[in-house]
Every structure is written in structure tokens, then in C-alpha cells.
Protein backbone atom coordinates (compact mmCIF):
# COMPACT_ATOMS: atom_id res chain seq x y z
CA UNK A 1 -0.96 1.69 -7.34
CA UNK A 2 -3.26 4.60 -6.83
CA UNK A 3 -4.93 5.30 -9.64
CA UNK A 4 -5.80 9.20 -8.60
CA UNK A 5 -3.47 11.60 -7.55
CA UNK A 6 -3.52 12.66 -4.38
CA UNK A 7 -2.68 15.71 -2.06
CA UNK A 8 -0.31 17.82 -0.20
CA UNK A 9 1.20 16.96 2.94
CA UNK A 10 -0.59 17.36 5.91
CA UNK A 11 2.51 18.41 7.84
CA UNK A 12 1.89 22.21 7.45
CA UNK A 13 3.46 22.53 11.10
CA UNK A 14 5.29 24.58 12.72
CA UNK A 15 5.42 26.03 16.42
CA UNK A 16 7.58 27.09 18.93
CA UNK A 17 8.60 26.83 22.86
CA UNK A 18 10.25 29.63 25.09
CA UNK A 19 12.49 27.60 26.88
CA UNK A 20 16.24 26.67 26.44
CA UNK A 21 17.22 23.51 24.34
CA UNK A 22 17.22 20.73 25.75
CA UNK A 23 15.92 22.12 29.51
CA UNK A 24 13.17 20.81 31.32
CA UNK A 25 10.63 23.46 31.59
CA UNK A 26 7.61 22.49 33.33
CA UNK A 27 7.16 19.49 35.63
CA UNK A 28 3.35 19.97 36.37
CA UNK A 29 1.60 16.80 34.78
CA UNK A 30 -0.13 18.46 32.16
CA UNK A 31 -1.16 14.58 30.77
CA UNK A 32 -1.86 11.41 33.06
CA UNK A 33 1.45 9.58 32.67
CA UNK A 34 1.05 5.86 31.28
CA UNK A 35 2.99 3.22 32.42
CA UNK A 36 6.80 3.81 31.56
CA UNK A 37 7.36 0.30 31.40
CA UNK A 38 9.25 -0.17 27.93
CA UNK A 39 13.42 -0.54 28.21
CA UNK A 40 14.92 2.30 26.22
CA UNK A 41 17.93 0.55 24.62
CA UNK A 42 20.40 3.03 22.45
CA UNK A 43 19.85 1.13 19.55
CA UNK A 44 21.71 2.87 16.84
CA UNK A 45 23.15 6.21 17.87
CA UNK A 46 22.03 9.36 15.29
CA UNK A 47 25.37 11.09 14.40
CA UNK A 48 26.78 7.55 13.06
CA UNK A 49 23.91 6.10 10.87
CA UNK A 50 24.06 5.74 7.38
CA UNK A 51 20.86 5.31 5.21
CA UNK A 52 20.08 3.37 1.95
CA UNK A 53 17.22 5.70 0.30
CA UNK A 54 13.92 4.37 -1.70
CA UNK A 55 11.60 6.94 -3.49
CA UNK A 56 7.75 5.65 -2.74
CA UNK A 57 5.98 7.67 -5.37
CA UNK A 58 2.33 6.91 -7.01
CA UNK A 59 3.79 7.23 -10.44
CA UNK A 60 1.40 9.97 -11.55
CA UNK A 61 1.24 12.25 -9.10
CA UNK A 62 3.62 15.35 -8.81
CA UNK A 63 3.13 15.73 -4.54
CA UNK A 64 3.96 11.84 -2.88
CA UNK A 65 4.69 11.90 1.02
CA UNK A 66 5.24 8.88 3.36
CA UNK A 67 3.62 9.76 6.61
CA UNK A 68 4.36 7.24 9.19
CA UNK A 69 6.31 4.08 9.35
CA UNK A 70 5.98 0.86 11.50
CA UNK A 71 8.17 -1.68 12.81
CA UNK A 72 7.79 -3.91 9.95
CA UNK A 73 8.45 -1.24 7.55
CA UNK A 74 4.83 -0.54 6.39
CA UNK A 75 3.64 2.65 5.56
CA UNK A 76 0.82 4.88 5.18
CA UNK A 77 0.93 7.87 2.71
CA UNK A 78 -0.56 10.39 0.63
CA UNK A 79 -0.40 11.60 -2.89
CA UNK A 80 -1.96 14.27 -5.15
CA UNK A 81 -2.21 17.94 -5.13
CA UNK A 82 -4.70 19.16 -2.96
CA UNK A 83 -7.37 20.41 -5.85
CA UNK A 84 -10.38 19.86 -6.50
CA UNK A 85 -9.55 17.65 -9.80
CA UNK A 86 -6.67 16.16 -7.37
CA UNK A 87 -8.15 15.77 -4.14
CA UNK A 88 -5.88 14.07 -1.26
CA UNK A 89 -5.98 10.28 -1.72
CA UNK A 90 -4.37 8.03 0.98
CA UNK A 91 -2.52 4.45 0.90
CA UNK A 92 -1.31 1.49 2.87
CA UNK A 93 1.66 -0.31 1.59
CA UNK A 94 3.75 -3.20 2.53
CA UNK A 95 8.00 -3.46 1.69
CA UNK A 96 8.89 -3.61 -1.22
CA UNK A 97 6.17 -0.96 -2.01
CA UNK A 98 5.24 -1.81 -5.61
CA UNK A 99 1.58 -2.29 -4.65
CA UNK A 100 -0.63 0.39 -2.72
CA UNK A 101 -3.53 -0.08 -0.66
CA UNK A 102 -6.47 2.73 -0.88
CA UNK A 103 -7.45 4.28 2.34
CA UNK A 104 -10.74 6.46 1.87
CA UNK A 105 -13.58 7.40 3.32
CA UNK A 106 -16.16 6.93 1.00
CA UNK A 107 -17.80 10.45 -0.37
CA UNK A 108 -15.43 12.68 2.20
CA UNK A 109 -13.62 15.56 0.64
CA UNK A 110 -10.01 14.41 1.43
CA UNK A 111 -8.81 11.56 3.22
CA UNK A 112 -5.42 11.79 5.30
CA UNK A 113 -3.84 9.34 6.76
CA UNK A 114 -0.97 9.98 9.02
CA UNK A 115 0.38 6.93 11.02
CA UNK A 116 0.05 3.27 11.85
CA UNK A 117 0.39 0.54 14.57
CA UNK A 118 2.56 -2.21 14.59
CA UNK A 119 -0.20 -4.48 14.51
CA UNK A 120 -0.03 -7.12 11.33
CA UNK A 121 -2.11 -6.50 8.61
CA UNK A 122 -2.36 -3.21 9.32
CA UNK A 123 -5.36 -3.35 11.96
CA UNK A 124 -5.22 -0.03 12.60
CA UNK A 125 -4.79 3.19 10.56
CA UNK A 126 -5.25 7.28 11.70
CA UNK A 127 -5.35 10.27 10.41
CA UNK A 128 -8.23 13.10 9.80
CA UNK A 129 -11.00 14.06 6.88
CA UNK A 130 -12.18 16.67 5.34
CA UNK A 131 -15.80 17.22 4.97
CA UNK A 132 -16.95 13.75 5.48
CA UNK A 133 -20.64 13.00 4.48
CA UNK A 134 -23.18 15.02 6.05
CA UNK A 135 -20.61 16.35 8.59
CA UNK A 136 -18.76 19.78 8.04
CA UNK A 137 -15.21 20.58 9.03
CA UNK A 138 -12.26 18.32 9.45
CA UNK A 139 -12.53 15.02 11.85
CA UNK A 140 -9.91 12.87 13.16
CA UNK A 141 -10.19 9.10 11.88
CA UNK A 142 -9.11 6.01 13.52
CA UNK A 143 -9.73 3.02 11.27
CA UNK A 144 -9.84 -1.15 12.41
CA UNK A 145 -9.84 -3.77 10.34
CA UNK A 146 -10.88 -1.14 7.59
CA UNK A 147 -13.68 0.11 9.63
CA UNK A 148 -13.52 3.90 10.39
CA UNK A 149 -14.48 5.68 13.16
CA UNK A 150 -14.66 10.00 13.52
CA UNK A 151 -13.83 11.11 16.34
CA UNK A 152 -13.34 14.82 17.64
CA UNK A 153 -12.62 17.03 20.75
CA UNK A 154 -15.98 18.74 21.94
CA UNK A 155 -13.74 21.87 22.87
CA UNK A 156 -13.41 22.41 19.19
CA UNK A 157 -14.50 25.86 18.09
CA UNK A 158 -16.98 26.18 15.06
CA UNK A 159 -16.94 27.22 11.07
CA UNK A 160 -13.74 27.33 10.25
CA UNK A 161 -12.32 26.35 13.74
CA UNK A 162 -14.28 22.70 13.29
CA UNK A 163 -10.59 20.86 13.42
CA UNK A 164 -9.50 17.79 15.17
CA UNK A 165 -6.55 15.93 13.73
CA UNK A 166 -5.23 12.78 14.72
CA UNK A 167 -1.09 12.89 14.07
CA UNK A 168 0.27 10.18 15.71
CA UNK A 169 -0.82 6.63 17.58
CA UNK A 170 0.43 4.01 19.46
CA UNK A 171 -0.12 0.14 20.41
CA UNK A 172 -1.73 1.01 23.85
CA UNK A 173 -4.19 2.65 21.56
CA UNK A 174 -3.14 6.01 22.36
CA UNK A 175 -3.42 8.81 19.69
CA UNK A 176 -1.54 12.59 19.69
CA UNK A 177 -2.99 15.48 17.64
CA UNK A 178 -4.36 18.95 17.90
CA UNK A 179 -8.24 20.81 17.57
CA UNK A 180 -8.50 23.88 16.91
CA UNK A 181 -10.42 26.00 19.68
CA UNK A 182 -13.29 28.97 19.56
CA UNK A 183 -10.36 31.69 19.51
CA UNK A 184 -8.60 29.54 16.30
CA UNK A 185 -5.88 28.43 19.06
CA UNK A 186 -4.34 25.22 18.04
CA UNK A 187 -4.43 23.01 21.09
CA UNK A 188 -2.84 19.62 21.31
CA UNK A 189 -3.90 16.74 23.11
CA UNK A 190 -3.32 13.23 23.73
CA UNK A 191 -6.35 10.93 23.37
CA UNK A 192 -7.58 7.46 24.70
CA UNK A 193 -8.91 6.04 21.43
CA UNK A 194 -11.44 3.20 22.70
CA UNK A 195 -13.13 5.75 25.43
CA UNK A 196 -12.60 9.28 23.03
CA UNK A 197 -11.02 11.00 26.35
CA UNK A 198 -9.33 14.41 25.21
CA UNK A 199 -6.39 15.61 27.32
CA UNK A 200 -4.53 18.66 26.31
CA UNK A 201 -1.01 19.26 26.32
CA UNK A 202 0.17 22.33 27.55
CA UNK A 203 4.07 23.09 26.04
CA UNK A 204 5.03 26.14 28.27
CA UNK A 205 5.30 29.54 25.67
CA UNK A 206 3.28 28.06 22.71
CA UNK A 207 0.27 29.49 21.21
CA UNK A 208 -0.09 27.64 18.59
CA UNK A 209 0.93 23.73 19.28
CA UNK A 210 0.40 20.60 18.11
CA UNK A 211 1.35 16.97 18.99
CA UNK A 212 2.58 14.60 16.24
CA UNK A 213 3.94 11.43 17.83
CA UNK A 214 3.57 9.38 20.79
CA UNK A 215 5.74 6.16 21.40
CA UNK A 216 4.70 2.90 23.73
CA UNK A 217 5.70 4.28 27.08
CA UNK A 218 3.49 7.32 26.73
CA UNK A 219 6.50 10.07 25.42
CA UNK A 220 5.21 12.30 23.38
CA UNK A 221 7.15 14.84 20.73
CA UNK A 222 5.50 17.71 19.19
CA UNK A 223 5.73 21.88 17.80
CA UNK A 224 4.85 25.30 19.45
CA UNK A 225 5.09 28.02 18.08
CA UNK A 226 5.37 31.41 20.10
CA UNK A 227 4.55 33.79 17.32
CA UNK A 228 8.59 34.54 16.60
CA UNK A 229 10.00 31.28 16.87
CA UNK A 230 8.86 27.55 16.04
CA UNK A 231 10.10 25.18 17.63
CA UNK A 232 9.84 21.11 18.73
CA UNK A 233 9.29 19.05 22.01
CA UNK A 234 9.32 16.00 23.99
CA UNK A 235 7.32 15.45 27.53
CA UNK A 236 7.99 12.92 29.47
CA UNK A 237 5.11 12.26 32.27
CA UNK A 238 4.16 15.65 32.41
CA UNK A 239 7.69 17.82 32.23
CA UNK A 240 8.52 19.07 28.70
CA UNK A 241 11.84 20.08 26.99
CA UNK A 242 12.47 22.07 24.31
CA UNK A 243 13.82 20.74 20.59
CA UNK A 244 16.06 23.51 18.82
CA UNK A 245 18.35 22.30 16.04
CA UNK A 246 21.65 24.45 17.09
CA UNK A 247 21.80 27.70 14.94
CA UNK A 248 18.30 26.91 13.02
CA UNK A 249 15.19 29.24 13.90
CA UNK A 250 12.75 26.37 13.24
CA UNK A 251 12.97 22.96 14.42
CA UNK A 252 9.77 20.51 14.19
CA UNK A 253 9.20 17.35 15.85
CA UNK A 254 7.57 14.55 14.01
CA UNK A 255 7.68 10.94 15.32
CA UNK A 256 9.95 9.59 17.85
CA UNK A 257 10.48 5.55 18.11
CA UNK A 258 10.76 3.40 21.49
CA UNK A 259 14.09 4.39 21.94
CA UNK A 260 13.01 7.98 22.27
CA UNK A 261 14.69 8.94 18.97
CA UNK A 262 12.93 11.93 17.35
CA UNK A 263 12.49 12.85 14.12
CA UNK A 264 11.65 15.66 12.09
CA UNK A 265 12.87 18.74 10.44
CA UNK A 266 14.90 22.25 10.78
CA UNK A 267 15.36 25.48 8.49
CA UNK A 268 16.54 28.51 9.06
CA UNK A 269 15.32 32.13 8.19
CA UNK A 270 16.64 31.03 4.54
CA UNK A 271 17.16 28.20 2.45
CA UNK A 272 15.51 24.43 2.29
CA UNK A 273 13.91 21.95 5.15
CA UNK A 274 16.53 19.41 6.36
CA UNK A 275 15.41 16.30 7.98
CA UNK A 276 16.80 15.27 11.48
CA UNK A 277 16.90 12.67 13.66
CA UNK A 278 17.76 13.34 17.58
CA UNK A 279 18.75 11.04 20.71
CA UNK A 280 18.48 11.89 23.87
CA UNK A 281 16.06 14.63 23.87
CA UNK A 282 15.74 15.51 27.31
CA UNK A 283 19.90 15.49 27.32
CA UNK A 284 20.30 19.17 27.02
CA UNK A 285 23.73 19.41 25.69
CA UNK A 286 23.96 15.57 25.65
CA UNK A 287 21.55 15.77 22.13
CA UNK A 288 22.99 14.22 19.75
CA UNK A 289 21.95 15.23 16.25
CA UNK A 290 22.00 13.89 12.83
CA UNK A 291 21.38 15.82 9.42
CA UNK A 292 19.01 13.79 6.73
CA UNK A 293 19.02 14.98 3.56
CA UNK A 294 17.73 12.42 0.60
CA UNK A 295 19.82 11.85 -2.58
CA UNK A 296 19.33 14.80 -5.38
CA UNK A 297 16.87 16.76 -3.12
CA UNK A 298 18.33 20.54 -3.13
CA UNK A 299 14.92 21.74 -2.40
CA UNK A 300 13.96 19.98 1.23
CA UNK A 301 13.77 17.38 3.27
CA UNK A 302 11.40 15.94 5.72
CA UNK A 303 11.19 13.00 8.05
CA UNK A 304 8.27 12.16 9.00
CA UNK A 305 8.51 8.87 11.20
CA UNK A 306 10.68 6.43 12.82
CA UNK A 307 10.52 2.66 13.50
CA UNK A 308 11.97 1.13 16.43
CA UNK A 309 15.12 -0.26 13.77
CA UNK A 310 15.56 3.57 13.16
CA UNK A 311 14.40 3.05 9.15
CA UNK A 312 12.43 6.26 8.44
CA UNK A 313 9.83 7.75 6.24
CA UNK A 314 8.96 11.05 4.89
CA UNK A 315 9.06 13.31 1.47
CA UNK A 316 11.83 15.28 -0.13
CA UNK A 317 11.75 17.78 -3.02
CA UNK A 318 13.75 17.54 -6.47
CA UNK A 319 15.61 20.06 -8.33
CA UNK A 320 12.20 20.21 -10.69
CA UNK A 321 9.95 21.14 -7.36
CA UNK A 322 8.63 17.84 -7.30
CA UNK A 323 7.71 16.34 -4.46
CA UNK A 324 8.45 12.46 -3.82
CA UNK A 325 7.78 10.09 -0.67
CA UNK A 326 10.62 8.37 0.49
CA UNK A 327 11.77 4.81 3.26
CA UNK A 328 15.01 4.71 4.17
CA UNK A 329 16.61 1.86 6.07
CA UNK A 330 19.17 2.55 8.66
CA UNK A 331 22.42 0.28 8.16
């Protein structure tokens, strides 16, 4: 196990879209479309699927979070409490999760790791860091064979705007995150990892955006926010539609698998996050969705990532306000 504690989630999210759920609302290719080559069987259908639950937890930290799941059920994750006596500490880990593998970049601030390939022996690893060595500001990270690489969008602003975050990455070595412009403007992109080409994502309405998952044929969920409203996406080749939860105010896209099942959570003006998991998001009233919420969690749920057998990942929070990581396997 870890033997430090390590941080906070890195899913401090949250953005909106102006359009109606479910709608298309832009069909100008804001991102070169990939090749849309991968069959997108039902699988299981969200609505139906029951989950068996297993809390992931470094055992002495107060704030655990799975981040990202593959489709042999290993994870990457975080743990800690975001201080300067518990700075953010990140792990690898293989079923049945009794052992953790440290992922850290040596003398950086913080360390976040927030998804992985389905490569074996977990090849390769992404995320962002804080204040690496001699650099200032927070890079994203893509890491191979447990070498790292920093990588960041030159269209980044400065100070306090120095932000590029890798969320989300694919096989076709594909990553989805967001940088953080001159004006403090989150802007998300989609990125070709081996030649460090930046595309950004425009999700019509947003001012504030950010993309968090990308799946094998190129779709790509995400959040906007509009200043009133926060809300998720998907875009398909270049036309988006808008993710809203019916009757919740804020509905955030995390991951979404090769069946185009999307993950994530909702809340509304009042009361705790509630993980989700969505089919058909470009259905409009065809959207199917399905509540998540862990065992003995009154306080929140999130989901965080999906594997192509629809097991997921993420964090939930006790009665106590602790925060625990959690894998649960779709039956």
C-alpha cells in the first residue's frame, strides 16, 4: 500500500451547455474525426444493471478516489488530503487491489493520475503535476513503461493560468483534457500524444469546459459550464449534444466506454452528488439513465470511469465525511 496519504480528487468539475438534452447542437467539426471504426454493441443496458461494490482505500488516508478503470479492471488512483504534510500521492493497482503501485514524479509538488490504457502491465499512465522540478504551474503527464513525459498546450496563459491537464486517454494514443488560457478560460482539447498536437473543443454555450474522456473511436464526453448552469457532453465527429440528468441542475460527464456508455455524476441546487451511468447519449429522449449510489454513502457519489464490461470506478462519501475509492463490477 501507499505508505503516505495522498490528496483530493482532481475532479473539481463542473460546466455547462445551452442546448436541449440530448439535441445535437453544432455539426461544424470542431476536432478532426478519427476513424469510427469500432462496433458499438449494447452490451449491458444502464437502467437494468446491478453492481457488487468494493471500497479501494489506502488504509490511512481520510480522502481515497479511483480515477479511471481499464478493461482488465486495473486502476489508477489517488489518496491524501491535499496539504502540505499530505500532499497528493498517486497509485496503480491490479484486481484484487490489496497491493498499490506508486506513481510519482520524483520532487514535483503533487502527482495526479487520472486514467489508463488497456495495455498490459500498465504501459501507459496520464494525468497532470503540480510544480514539477524547475518548472512552475501544473503540466499534463503521460507516462510509458514508467517513463514520464510533460507535456502542455502553448496557448496556455501564465502565473496562475500555467494549466494543462490531461483527463482522459485512449489506445490510439489519444488524450482529452483542458489548459487554462491568458483570460483564465478553461479550454478543452483533444491531443495526439506521440506528436503533442493541441486541438480544442468548442461545446456550443460553455465558458468554462473541459474534456474528461475519450473512447477508441474518437467520442469524446465532457462539462461546460455557462455561468448558471453546468452541465455534460458527448461529440461525435465534430457535432455535440448536451448531457442533463432530468430535473438535476448539474450533470457532469466523466468517462464513457466503447459502447458509448457515459459516466459521471448529477446534483441538484441541494443535497449530495449521485453517480450515473447513461446509454445512448446522442438519443435525446431515447437516454436511458441509471442512478449509482454506493452502499452507506448518504453524503455523495461519483463515478469516475467505465470499462468496456461496464465495471466502474470512482469515490463516495460516508456518513463520517470520509471519503473512500470504490470498483464496482456490473453483474
Amino acid at each position: 500500500m501507499i505508505g503516505k496519504c495522498f490528496a483530493r480528487a482532481f475532479l473539481a468539475c463542473g460546466v455547462a451547455l445551452s442546448a436541449c438534452s440530448g439535441s445535437a447542437t453544432d455539426s461544424s467539426p470542431a476536432i478532426p474525426p478519427q476513424a469510427q471504426t469500432l462496433a458499438r454493441s449494447s452490451g449491458h443496458v444502464p437502467g437494468s444493471i446491478s453492481f457488487s461494490f468494493q471500497t479501494v482505500d489506502d488504509s490511512i488516508s481520510t480522502v481515497n478516489a479511483v480515477a479511471g478503470i481499464n478493461n482488465s479492471s486495473d486502476i489508477v488512483g489517488n489518496v491524501g488530503a491535499g496539504t502540505g504534510s499530505s500532499p497528493m500521492e498517486s497509485y496503480y493497482s491490479t484486481p484484487p487491489y490489496t497491493s498499490f503501485t506508486p506513481i510519482d514524479y520524483t520532487k514535483a509538488q503533487q502527482t495526479i493520475a487520472t486514467g489508463l490504457d488497456n495495455s498490459a502491465n500498465n504501459q501507459m499512465t496520464a494525468g497532470y503535476i503540480v510544480n514539477p522540478p524547475q518548472l512552475t504551474g501544473i503540466w499534463a503527464f503521460v507516462r510509458v513503461n514508467g517513463i514520464f513525459t510533460l507535456i502542455k498546450d502553448r496557448k496556455e496563459g501564465t502565473g496562475k493560468n500555467t494549466v494543462t491537464e490531461i483527463l482522459g486517454i485512449n489506445d490510439q494514443q489519444f488524450g482529452v483534457g483542458y489548459f487554462v488560457n491568458t483570460l483564465g478560460v478553461k479550454i478543452p482539447f483533444e491531443v495526439s500524444i506521440p506528436f503533442q498536437k493541441f486541438v480544442a473543443l468548442k461545446p456550443p454555450g460553455a465558458k468554462d469546459a473541459a474534456a474528461t474522456g475519450i473512447n477508441n473511436a474518437g467520442d469524446i464526453v465532457g462539462w461546460g459550464s455557462t455561468g448558471s448552469e453546468l452541465d455534460g457532453y458527448f461529440v461525435r465527429v465534430g457535432v455535440y449534444y448536451t448531457l442533463e440528468y432530468p430535473g438535476a441542475t448539474t450533470t457532469v460527464a466523466l468517462g464513457i466506454n466503447s459502447h458509448d456508455h457515459v459516466v459521471g455524476y448529477y446534483a441538484n441546487a441541494s443535497g449530495p452528488k449521485h453517480g450515473f451511468i447513461l446509454t445512448d447519449p446522442q438519443g435525446g429522449s431515447q437516454q436511458v439513465w441509471q442512478t449509482i449510489d454506493a452502499p452507506n454513502a448518504p453524503n455523495g457519489t461519483v463515478v469516475t470511469g467505465v470499462n468496456d464490461s461496464d465495471d466502474i470506478s470512482g469515490y463516495y462519501v460516508d456518513s463520517s465525511g470520509v471519503q473512500h475509492g470504490f470498483v464496482a463490477t456490473a453483474q
